[in-house]
PDB file of N, CA and C in Angstrom:
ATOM      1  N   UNK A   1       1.125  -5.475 -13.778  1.00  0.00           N
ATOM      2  CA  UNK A   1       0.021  -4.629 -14.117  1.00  0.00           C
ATOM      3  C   UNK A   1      -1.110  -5.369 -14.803  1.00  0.00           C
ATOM      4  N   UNK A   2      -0.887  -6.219 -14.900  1.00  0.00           N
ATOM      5  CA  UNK A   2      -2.124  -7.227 -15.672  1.00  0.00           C
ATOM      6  C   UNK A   2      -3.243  -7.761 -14.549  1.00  0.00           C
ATOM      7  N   UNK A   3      -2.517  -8.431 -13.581  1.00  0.00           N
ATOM      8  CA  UNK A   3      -3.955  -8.877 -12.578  1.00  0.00           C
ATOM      9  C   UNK A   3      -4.194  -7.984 -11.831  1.00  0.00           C
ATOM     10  N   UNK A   4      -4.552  -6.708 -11.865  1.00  0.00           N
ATOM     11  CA  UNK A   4      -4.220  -5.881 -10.730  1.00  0.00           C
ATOM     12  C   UNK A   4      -5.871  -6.275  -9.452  1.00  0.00           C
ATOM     13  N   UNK A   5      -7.118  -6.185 -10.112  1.00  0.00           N
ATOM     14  CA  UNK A   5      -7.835  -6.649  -9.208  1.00  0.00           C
ATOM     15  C   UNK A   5      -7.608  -7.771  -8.384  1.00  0.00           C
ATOM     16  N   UNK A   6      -6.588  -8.853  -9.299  1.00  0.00           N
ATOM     17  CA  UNK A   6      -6.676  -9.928  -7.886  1.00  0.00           C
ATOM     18  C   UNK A   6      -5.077  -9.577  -6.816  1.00  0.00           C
ATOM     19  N   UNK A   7      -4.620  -8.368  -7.300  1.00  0.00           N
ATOM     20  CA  UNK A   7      -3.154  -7.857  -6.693  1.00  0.00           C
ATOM     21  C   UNK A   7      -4.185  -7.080  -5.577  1.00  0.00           C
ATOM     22  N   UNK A   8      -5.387  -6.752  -5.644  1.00  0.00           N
ATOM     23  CA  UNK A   8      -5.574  -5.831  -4.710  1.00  0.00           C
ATOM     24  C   UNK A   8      -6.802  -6.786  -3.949  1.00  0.00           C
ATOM     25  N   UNK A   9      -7.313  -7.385  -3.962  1.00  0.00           N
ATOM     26  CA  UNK A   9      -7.953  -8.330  -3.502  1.00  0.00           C
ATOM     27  C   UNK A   9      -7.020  -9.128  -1.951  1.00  0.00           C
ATOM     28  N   UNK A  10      -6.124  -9.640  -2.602  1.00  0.00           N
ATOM     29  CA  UNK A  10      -4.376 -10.162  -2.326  1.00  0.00           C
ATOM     30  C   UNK A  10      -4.616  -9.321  -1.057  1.00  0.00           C
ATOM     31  N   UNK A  11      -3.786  -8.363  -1.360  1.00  0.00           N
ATOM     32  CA  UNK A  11      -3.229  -7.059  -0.458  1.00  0.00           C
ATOM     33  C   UNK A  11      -4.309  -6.745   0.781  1.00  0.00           C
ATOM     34  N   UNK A  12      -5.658  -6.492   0.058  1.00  0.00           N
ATOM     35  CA  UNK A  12      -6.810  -6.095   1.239  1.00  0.00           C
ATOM     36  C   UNK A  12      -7.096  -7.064   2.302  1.00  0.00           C
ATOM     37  N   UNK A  13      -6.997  -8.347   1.943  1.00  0.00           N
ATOM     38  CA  UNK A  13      -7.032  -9.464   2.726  1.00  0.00           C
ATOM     39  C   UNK A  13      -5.749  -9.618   3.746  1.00  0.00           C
ATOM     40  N   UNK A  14      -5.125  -9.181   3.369  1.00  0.00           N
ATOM     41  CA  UNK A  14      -3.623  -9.389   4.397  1.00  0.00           C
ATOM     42  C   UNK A  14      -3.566  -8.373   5.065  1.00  0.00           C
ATOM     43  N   UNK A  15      -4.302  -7.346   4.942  1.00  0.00           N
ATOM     44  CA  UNK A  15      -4.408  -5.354   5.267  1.00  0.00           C
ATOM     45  C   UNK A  15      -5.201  -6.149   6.629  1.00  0.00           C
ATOM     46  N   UNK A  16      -6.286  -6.754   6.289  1.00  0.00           N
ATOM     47  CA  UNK A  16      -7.591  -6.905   6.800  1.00  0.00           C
ATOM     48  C   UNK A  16      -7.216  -7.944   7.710  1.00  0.00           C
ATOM     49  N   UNK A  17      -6.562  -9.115   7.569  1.00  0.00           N
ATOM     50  CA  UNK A  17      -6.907 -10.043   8.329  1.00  0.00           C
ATOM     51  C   UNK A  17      -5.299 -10.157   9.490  1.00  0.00           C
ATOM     52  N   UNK A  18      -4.434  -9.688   8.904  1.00  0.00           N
ATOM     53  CA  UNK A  18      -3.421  -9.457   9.609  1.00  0.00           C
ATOM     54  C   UNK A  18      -2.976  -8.736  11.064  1.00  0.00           C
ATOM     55  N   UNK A  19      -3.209  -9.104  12.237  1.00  0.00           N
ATOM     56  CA  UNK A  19      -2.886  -8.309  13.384  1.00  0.00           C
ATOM     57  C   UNK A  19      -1.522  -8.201  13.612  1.00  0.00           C
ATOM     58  N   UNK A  20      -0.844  -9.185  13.344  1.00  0.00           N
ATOM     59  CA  UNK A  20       0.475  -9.401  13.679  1.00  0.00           C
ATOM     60  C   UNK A  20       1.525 -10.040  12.811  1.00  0.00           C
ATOM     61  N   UNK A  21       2.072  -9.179  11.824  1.00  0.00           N
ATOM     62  CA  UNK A  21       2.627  -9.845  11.154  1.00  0.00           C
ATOM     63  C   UNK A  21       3.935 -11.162  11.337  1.00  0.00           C
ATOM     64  N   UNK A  22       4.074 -12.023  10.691  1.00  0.00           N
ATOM     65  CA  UNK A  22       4.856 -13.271  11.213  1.00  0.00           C
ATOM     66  C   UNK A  22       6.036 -12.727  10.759  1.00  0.00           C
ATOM     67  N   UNK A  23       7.166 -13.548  11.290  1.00  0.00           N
ATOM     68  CA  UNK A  23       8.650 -13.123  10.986  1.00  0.00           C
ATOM     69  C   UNK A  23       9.373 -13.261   9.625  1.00  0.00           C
ATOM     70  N   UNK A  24       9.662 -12.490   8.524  1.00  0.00           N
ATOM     71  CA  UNK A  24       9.457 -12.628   7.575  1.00  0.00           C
ATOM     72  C   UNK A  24       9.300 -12.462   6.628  1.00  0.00           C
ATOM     73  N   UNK A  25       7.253 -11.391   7.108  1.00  0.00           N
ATOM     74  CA  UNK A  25       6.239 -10.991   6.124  1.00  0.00           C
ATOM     75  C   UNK A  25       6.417 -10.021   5.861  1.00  0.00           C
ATOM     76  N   UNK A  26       5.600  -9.239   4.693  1.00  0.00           N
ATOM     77  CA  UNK A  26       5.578  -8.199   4.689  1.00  0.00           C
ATOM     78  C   UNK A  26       5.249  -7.380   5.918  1.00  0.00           C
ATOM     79  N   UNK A  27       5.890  -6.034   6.113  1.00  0.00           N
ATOM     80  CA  UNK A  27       5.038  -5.257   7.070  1.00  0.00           C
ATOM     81  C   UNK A  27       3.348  -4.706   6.682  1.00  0.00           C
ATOM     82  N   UNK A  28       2.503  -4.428   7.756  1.00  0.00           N
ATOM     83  CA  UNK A  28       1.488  -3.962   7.101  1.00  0.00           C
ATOM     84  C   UNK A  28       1.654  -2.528   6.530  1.00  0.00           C
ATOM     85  N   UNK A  29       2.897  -1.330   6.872  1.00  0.00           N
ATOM     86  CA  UNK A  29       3.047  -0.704   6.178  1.00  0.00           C
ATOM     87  C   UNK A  29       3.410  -1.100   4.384  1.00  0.00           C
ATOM     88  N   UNK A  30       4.342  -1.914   3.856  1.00  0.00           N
ATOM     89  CA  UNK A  30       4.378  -2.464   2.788  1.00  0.00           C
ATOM     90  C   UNK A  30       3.369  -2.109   2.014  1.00  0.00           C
ATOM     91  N   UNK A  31       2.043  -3.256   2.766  1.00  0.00           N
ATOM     92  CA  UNK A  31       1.109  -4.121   1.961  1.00  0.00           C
ATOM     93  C   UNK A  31       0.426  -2.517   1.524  1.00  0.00           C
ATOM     94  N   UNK A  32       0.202  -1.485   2.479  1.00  0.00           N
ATOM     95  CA  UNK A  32      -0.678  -0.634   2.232  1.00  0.00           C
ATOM     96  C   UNK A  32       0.006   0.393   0.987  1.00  0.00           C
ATOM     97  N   UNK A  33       1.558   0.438   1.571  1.00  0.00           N
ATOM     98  CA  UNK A  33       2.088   0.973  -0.017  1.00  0.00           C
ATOM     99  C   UNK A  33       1.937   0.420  -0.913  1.00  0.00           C
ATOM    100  N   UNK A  34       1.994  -0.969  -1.453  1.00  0.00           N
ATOM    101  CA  UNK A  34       1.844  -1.850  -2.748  1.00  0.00           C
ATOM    102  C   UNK A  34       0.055  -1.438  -2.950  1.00  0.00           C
ATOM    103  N   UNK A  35      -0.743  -1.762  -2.069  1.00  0.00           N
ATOM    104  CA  UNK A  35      -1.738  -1.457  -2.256  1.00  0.00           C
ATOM    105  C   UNK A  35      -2.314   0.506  -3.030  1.00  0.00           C
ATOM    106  N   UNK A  36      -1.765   0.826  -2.642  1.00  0.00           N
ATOM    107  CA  UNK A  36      -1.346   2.463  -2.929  1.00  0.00           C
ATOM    108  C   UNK A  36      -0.934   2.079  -4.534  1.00  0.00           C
ATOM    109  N   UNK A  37      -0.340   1.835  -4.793  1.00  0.00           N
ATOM    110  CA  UNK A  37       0.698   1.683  -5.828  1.00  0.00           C
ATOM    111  C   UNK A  37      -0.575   0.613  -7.317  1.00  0.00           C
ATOM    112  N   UNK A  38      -1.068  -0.464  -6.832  1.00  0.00           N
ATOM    113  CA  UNK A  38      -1.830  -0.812  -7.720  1.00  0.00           C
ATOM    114  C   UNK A  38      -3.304   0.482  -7.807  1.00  0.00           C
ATOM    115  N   UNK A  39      -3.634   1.036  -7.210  1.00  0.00           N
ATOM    116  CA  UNK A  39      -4.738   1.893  -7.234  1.00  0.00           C
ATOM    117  C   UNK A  39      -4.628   2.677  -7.905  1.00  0.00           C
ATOM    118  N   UNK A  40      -2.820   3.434  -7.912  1.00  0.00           N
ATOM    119  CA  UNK A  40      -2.426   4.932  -8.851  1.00  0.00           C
ATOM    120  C   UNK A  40      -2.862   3.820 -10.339  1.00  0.00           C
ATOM    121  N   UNK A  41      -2.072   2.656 -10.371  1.00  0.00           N
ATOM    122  CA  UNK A  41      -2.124   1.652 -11.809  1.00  0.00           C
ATOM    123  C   UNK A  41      -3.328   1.491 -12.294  1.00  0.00           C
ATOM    124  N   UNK A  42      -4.151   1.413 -11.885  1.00  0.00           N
ATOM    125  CA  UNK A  42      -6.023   1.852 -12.198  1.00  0.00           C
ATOM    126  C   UNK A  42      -6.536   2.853 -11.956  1.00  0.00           C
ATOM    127  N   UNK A  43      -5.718   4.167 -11.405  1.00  0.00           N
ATOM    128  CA  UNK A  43      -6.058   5.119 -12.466  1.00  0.00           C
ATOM    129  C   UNK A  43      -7.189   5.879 -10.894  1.00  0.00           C
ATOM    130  N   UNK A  44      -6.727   5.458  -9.167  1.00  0.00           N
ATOM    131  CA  UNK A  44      -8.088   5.759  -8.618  1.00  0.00           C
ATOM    132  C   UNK A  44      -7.195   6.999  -7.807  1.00  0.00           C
ATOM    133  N   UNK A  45      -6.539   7.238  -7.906  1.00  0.00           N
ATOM    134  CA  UNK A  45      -5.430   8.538  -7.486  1.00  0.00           C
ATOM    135  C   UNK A  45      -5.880   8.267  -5.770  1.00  0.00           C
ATOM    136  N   UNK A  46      -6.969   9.397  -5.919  1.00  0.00           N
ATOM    137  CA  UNK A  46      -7.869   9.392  -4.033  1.00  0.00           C
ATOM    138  C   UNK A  46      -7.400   8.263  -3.159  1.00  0.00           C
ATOM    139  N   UNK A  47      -7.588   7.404  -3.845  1.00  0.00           N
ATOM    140  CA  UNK A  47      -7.364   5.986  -3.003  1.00  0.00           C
ATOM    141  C   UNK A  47      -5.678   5.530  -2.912  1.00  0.00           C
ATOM    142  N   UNK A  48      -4.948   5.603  -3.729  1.00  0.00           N
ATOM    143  CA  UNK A  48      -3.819   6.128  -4.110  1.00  0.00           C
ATOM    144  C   UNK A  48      -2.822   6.347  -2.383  1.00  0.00           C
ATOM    145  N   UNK A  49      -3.049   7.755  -2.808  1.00  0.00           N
ATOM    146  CA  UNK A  49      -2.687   8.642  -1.742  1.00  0.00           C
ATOM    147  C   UNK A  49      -3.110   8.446  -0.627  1.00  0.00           C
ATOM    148  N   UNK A  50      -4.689   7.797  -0.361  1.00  0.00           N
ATOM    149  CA  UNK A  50      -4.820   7.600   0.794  1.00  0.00           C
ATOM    150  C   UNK A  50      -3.893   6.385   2.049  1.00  0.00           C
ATOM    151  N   UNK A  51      -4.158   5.366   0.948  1.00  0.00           N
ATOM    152  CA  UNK A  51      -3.262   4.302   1.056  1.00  0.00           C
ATOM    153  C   UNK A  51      -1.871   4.676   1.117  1.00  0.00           C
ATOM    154  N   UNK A  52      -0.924   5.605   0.730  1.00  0.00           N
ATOM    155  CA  UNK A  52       0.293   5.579   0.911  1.00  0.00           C
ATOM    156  C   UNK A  52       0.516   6.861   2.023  1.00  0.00           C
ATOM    157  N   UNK A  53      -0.622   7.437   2.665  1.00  0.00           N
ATOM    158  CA  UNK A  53      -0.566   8.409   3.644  1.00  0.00           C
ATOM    159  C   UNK A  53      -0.656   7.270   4.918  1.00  0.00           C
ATOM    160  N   UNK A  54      -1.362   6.009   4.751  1.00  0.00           N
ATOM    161  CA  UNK A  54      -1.129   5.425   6.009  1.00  0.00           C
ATOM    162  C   UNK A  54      -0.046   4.210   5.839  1.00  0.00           C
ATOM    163  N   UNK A  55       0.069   3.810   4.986  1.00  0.00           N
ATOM    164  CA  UNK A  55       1.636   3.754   5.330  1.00  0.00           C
ATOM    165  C   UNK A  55       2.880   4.454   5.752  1.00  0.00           C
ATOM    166  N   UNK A  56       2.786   5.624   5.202  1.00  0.00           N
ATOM    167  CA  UNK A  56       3.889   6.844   5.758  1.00  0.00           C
ATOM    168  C   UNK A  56       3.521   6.673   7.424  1.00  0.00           C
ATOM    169  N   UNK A  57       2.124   6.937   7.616  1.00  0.00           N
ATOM    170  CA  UNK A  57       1.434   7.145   9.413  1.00  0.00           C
ATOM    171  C   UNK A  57       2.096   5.755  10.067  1.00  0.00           C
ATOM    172  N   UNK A  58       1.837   4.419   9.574  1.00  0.00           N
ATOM    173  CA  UNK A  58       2.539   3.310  10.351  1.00  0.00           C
ATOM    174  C   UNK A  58       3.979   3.171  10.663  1.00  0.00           C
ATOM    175  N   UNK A  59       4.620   3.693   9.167  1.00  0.00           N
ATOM    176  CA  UNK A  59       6.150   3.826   9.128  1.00  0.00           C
ATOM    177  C   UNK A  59       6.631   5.116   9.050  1.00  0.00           C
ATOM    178  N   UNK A  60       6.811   5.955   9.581  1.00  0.00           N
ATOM    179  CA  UNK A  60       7.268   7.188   9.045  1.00  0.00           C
ATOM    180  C   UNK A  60       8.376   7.657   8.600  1.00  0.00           C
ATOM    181  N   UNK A  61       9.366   6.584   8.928  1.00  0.00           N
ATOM    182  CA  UNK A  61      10.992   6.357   7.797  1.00  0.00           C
ATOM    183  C   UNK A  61      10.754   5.783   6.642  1.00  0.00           C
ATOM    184  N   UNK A  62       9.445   5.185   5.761  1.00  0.00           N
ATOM    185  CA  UNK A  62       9.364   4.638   4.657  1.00  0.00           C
ATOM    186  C   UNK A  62       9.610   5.418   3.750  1.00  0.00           C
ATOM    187  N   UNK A  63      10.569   5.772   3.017  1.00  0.00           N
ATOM    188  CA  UNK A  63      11.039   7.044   2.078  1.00  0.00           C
ATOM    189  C   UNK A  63      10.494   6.564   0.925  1.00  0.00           C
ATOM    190  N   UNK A  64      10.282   5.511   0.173  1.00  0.00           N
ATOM    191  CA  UNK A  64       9.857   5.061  -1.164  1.00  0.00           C
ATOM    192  C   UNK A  64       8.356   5.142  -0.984  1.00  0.00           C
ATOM    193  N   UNK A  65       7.962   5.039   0.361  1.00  0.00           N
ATOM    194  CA  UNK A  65       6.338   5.467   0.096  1.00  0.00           C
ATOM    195  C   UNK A  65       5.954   7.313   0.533  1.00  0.00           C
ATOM    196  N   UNK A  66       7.298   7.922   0.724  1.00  0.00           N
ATOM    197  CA  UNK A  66       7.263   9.117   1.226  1.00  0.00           C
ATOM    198  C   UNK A  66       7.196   9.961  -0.670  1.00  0.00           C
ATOM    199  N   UNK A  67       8.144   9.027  -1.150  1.00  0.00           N
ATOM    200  CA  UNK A  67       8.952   9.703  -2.429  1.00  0.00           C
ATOM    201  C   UNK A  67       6.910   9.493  -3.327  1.00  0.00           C
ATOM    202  N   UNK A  68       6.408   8.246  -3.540  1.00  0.00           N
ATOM    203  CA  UNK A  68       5.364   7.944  -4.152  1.00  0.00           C
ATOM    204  C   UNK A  68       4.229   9.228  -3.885  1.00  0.00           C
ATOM    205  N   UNK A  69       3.840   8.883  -2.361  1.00  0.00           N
ATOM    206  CA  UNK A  69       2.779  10.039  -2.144  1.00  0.00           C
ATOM    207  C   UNK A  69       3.126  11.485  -2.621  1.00  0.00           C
ATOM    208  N   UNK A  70       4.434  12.013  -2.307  1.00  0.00           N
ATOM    209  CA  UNK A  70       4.786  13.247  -2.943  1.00  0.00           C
ATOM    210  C   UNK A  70       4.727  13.355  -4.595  1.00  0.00           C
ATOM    211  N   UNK A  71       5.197  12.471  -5.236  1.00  0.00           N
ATOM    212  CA  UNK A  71       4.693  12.248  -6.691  1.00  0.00           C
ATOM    213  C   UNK A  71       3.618  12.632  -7.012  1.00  0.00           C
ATOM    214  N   UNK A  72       2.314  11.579  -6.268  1.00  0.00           N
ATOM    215  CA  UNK A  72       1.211  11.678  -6.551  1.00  0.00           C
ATOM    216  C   UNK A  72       0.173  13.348  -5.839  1.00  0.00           C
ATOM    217  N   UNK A  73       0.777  13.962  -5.267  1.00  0.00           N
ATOM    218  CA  UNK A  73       0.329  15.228  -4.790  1.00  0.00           C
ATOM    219  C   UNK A  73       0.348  15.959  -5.799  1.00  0.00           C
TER     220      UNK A  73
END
């Protein structure tokens, strides 16, 4: 919770530049939940939820980003 701008900086760049993730990596569902997850941590809710509604949309078995967004509703 301390660097969170450069945690989301991080995240948007791999959101952004990623077509295909390598064998390995995070999924881009992940990145968009972690990304979700530093946004509730600064407090931007909207953005929040938005971010963990398209992760649910990429993955729709992701239950820890199912369990988060329902939290945050």
């Amino acid at each position: 919770g301390v660097e969170l701008p450069k945690a989301e900086a991080y995240l948007k760049k791999y959101i952004n530049e990623t077509k295909e993730p390598e064998p390995d990596s995070p999924i881009i569902a992940g990145a968009h939940w972690s990304l979700g997850l530093v946004f509730e941590k600064e407090g931007r809710k909207a953005e929040a939820r938005s971010e963990l509604e398209t992760a649910v949309r990429l993955k729709p078995d992701f239950e820890q980003a199912k369990r988060d967004l329902k939290r945050l509703k």
